[in-house]
C-alpha atoms as a PDB file:
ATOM      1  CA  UNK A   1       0.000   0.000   0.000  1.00  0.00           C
ATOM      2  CA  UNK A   2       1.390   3.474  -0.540  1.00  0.00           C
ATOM      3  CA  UNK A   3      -0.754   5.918   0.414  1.00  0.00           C
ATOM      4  CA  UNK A   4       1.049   8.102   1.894  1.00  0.00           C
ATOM      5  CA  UNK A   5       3.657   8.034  -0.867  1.00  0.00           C
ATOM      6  CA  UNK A   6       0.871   9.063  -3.055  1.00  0.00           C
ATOM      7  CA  UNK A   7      -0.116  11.927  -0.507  1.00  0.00           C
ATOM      8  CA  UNK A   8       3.401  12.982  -0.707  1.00  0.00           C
ATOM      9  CA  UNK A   9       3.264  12.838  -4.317  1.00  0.00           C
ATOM     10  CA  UNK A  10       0.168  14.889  -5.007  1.00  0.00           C
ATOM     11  CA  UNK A  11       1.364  17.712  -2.433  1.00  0.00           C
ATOM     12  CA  UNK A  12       5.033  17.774  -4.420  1.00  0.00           C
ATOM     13  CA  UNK A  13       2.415  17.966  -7.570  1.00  0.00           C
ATOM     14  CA  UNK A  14       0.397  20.764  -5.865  1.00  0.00           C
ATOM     15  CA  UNK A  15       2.859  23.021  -5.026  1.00  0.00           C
ATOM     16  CA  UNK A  16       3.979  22.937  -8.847  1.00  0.00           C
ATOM     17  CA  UNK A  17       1.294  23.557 -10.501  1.00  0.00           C
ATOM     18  CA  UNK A  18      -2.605  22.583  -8.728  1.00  0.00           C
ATOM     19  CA  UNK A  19      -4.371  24.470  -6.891  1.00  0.00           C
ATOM     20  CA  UNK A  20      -3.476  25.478  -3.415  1.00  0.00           C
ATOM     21  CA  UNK A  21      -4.854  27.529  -0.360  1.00  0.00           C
ATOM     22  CA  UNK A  22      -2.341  29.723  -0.868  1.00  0.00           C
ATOM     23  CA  UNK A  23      -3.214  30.628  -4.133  1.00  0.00           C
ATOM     24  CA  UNK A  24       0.626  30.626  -6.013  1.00  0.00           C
ATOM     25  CA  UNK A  25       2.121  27.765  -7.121  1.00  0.00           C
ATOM     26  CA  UNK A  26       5.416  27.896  -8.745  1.00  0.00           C
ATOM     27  CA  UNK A  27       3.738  27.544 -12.772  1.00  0.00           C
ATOM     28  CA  UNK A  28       1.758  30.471 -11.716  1.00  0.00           C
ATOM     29  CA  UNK A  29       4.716  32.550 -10.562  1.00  0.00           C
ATOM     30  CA  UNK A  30       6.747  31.609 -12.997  1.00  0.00           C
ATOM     31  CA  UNK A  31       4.383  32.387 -15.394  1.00  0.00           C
ATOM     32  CA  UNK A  32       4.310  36.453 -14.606  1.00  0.00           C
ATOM     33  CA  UNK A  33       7.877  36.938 -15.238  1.00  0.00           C
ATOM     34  CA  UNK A  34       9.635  37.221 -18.931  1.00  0.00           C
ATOM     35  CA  UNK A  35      12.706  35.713 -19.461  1.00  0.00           C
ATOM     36  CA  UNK A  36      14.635  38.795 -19.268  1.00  0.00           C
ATOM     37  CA  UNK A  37      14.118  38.836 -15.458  1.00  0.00           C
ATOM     38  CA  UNK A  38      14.812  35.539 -14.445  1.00  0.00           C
ATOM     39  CA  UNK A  39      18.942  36.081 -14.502  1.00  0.00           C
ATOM     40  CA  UNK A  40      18.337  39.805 -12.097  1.00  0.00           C
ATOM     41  CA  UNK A  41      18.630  40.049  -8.398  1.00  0.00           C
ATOM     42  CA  UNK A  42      16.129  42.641  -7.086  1.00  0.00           C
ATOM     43  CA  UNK A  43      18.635  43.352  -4.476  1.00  0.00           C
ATOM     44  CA  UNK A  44      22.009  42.255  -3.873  1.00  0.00           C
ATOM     45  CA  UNK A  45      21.357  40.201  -1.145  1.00  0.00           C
ATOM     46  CA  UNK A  46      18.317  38.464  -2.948  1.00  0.00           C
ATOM     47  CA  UNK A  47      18.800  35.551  -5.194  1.00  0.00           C
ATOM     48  CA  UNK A  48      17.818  35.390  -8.698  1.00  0.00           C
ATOM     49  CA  UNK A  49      14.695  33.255 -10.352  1.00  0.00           C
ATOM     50  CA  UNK A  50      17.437  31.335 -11.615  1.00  0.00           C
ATOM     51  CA  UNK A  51      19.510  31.072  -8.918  1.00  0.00           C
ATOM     52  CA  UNK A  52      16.512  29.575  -6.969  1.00  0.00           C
ATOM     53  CA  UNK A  53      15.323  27.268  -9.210  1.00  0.00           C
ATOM     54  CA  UNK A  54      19.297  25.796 -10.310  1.00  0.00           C
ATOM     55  CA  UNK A  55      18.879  25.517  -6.743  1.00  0.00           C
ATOM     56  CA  UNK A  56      15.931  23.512  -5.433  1.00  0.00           C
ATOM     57  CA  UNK A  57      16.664  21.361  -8.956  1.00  0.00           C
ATOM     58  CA  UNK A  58      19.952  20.537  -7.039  1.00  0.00           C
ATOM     59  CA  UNK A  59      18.279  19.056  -4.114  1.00  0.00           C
ATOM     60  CA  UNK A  60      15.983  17.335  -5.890  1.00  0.00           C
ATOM     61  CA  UNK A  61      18.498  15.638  -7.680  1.00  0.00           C
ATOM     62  CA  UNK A  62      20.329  14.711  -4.009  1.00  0.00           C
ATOM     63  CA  UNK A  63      16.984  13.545  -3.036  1.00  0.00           C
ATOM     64  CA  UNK A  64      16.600  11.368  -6.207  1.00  0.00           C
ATOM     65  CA  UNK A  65      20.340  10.145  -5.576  1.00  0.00           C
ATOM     66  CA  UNK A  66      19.532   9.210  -1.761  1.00  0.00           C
ATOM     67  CA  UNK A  67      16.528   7.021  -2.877  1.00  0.00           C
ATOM     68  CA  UNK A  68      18.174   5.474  -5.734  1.00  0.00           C
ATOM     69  CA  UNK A  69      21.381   4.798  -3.434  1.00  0.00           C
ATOM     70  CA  UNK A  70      21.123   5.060   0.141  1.00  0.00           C
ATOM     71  CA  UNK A  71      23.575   8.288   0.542  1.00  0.00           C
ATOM     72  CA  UNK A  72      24.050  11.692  -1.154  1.00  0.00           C
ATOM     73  CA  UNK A  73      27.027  13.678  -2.263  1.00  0.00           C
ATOM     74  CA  UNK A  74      26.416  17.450  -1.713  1.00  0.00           C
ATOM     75  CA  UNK A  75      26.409  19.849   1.306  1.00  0.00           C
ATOM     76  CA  UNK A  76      25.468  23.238   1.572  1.00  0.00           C
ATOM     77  CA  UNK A  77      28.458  24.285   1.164  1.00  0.00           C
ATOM     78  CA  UNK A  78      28.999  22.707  -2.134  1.00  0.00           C
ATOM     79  CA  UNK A  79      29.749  24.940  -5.235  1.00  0.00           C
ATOM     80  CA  UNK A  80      26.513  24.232  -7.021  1.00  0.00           C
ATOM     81  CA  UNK A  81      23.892  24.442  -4.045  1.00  0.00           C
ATOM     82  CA  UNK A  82      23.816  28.339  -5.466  1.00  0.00           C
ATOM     83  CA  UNK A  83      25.406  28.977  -8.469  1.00  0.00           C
ATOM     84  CA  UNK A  84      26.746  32.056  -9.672  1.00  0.00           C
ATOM     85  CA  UNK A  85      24.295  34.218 -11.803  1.00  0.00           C
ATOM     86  CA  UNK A  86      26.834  34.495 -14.555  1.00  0.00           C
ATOM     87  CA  UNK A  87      27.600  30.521 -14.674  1.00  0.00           C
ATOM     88  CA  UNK A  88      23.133  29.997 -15.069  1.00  0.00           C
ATOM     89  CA  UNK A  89      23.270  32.830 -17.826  1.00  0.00           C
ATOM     90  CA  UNK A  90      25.269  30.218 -19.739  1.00  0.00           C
ATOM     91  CA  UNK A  91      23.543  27.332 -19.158  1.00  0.00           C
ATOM     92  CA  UNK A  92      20.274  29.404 -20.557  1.00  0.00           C
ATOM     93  CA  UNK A  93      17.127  29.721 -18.378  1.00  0.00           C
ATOM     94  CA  UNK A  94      14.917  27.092 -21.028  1.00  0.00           C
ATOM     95  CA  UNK A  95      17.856  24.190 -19.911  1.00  0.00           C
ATOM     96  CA  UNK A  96      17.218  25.079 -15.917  1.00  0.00           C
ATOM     97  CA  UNK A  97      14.049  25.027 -16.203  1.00  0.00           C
ATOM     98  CA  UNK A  98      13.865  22.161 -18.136  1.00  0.00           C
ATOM     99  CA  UNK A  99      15.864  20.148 -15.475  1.00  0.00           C
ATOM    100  CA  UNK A 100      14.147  21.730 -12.878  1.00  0.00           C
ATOM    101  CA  UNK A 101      10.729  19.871 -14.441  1.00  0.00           C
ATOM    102  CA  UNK A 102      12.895  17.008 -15.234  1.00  0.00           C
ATOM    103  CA  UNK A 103      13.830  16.532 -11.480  1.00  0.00           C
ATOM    104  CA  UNK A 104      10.212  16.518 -10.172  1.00  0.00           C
ATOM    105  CA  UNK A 105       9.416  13.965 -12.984  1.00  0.00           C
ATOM    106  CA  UNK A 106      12.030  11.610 -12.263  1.00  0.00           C
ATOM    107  CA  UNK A 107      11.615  11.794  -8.478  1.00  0.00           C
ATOM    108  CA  UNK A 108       7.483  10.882  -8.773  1.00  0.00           C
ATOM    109  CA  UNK A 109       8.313   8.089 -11.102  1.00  0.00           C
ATOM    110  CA  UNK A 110      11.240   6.669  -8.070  1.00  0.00           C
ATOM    111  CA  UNK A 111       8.189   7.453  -5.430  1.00  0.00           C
ATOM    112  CA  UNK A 112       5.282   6.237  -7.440  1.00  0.00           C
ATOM    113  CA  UNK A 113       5.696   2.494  -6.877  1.00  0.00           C
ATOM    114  CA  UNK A 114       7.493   2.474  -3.234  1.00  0.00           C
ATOM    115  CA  UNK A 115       5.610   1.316  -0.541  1.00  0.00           C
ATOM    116  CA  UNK A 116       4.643   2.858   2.275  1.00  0.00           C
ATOM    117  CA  UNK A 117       7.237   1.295   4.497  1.00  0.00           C
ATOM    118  CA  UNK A 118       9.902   2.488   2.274  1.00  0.00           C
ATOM    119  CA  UNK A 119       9.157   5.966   4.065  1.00  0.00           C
ATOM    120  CA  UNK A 120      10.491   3.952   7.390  1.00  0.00           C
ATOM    121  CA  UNK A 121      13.629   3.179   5.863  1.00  0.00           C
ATOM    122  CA  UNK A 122      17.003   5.023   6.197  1.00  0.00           C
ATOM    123  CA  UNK A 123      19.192   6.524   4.022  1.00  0.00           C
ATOM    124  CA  UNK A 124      22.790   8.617   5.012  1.00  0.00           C
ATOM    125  CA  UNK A 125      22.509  12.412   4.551  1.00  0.00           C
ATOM    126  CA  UNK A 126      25.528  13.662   3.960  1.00  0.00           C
ATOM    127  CA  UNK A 127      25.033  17.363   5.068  1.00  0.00           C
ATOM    128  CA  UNK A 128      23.227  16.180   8.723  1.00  0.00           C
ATOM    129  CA  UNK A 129      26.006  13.431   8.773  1.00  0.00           C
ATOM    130  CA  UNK A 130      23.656  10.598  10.355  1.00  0.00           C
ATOM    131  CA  UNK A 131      20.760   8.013   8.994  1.00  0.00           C
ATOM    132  CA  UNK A 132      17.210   9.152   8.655  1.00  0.00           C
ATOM    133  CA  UNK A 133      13.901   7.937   7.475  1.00  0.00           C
ATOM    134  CA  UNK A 134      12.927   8.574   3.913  1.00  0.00           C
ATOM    135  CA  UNK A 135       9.879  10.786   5.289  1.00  0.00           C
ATOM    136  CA  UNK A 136      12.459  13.194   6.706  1.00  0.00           C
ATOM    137  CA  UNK A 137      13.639  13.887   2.880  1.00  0.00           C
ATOM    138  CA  UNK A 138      10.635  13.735   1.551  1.00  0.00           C
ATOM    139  CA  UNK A 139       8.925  15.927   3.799  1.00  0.00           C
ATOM    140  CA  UNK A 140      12.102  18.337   3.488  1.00  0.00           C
ATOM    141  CA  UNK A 141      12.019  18.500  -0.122  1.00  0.00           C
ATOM    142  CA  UNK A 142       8.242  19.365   0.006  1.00  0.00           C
ATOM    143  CA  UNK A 143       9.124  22.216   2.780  1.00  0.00           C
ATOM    144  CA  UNK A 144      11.945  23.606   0.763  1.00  0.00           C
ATOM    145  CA  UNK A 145       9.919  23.968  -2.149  1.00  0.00           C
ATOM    146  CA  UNK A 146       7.272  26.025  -0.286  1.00  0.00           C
ATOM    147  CA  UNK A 147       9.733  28.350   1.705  1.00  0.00           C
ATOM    148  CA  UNK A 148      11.282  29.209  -1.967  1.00  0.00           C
ATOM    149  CA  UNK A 149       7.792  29.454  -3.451  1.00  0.00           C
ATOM    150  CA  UNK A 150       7.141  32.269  -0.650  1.00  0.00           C
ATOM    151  CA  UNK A 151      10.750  34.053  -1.424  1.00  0.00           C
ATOM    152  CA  UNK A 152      10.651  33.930  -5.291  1.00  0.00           C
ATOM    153  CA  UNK A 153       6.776  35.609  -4.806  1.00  0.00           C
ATOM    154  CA  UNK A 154       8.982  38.091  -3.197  1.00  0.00           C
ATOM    155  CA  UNK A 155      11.674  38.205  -5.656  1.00  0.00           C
ATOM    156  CA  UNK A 156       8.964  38.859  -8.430  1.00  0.00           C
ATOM    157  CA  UNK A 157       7.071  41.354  -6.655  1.00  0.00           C
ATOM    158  CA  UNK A 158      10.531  43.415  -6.103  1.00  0.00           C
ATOM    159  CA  UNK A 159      11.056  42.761  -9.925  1.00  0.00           C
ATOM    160  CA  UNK A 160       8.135  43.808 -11.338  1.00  0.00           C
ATOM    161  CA  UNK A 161       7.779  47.129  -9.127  1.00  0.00           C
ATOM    162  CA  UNK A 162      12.016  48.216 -10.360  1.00  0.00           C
END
């Protein structure tokens, strides 16, 4: 039985692109900004669209590496956990977001036919440096994608009004 993958699954989903009692997802964000502004930083202590995005795409691909092996390889303090607006200007805003729907894809596929108890089972996160239950990734991948949800709506309202 994997109900609760399926929960965790259709909230992932939600935050995307459904409809949510917080009335943004991330299509509908993304979806007021031109391309032109994804590469800018409102501020200088704000990250870019792309910036975000290269990195919650990141995680999700740690996450997808922990379930398919047990372990990650990336810390926070790794190189590509925020990469440089001039290194995502030349990897081109269609190819990160094109991973970036890529990950989510590839990690629902990994989840879709796990059961239940696989949320029991533990896997060795590199960057807390001890075992943990799936449901602690899982349930931190689906928190990290709605604090960044809340800060790009802020990046985009800073955007639009400069």
């Amino acid at each position: 039985m994997n109900i609760l993958i399926q929960h965790i699954i259709n909230q992932l989903t939600l935050v995307q692109n459904g409809k949510l009692w917080v009335g943004s997802t991330y299509q509908s964000k993304l979806r007021e900004v031109s391309e032109s502004l994804v590469f800018k930083r409102p501020l200088p202590d704000l990250h870019s669209i792309a910036e975000i995005i290269s990195h919650l795409t990141l995680w999700r691909e740690e996450a997808i590496l922990k379930i398919k092996t047990g372990t990650g390889s990336k810390t926070d303090d790794c190189e590509e956990n925020w990469w440089p607006v001039h290194k995502l200007k030349l990897k081109g805003w269609s190819k990160i977001k094109a991973d970036y729907d890529h990950s989510l894809l590839t990690l629902i596929e990994l989840l879709q036919n796990k059961d239940d108890t696989f949320l029991d089972q533990k896997y060795y996160d590199t960057d807390f440096k001890d075992y943990y239950p799936y449901r602690f990734l899982l349930d931190g991948m689906l928190h990290h994608d709605i604090y960044h949800l809340g800060q790009l709506g802020i990046i985009i309202k800073f955007l639009k009004e400069n």
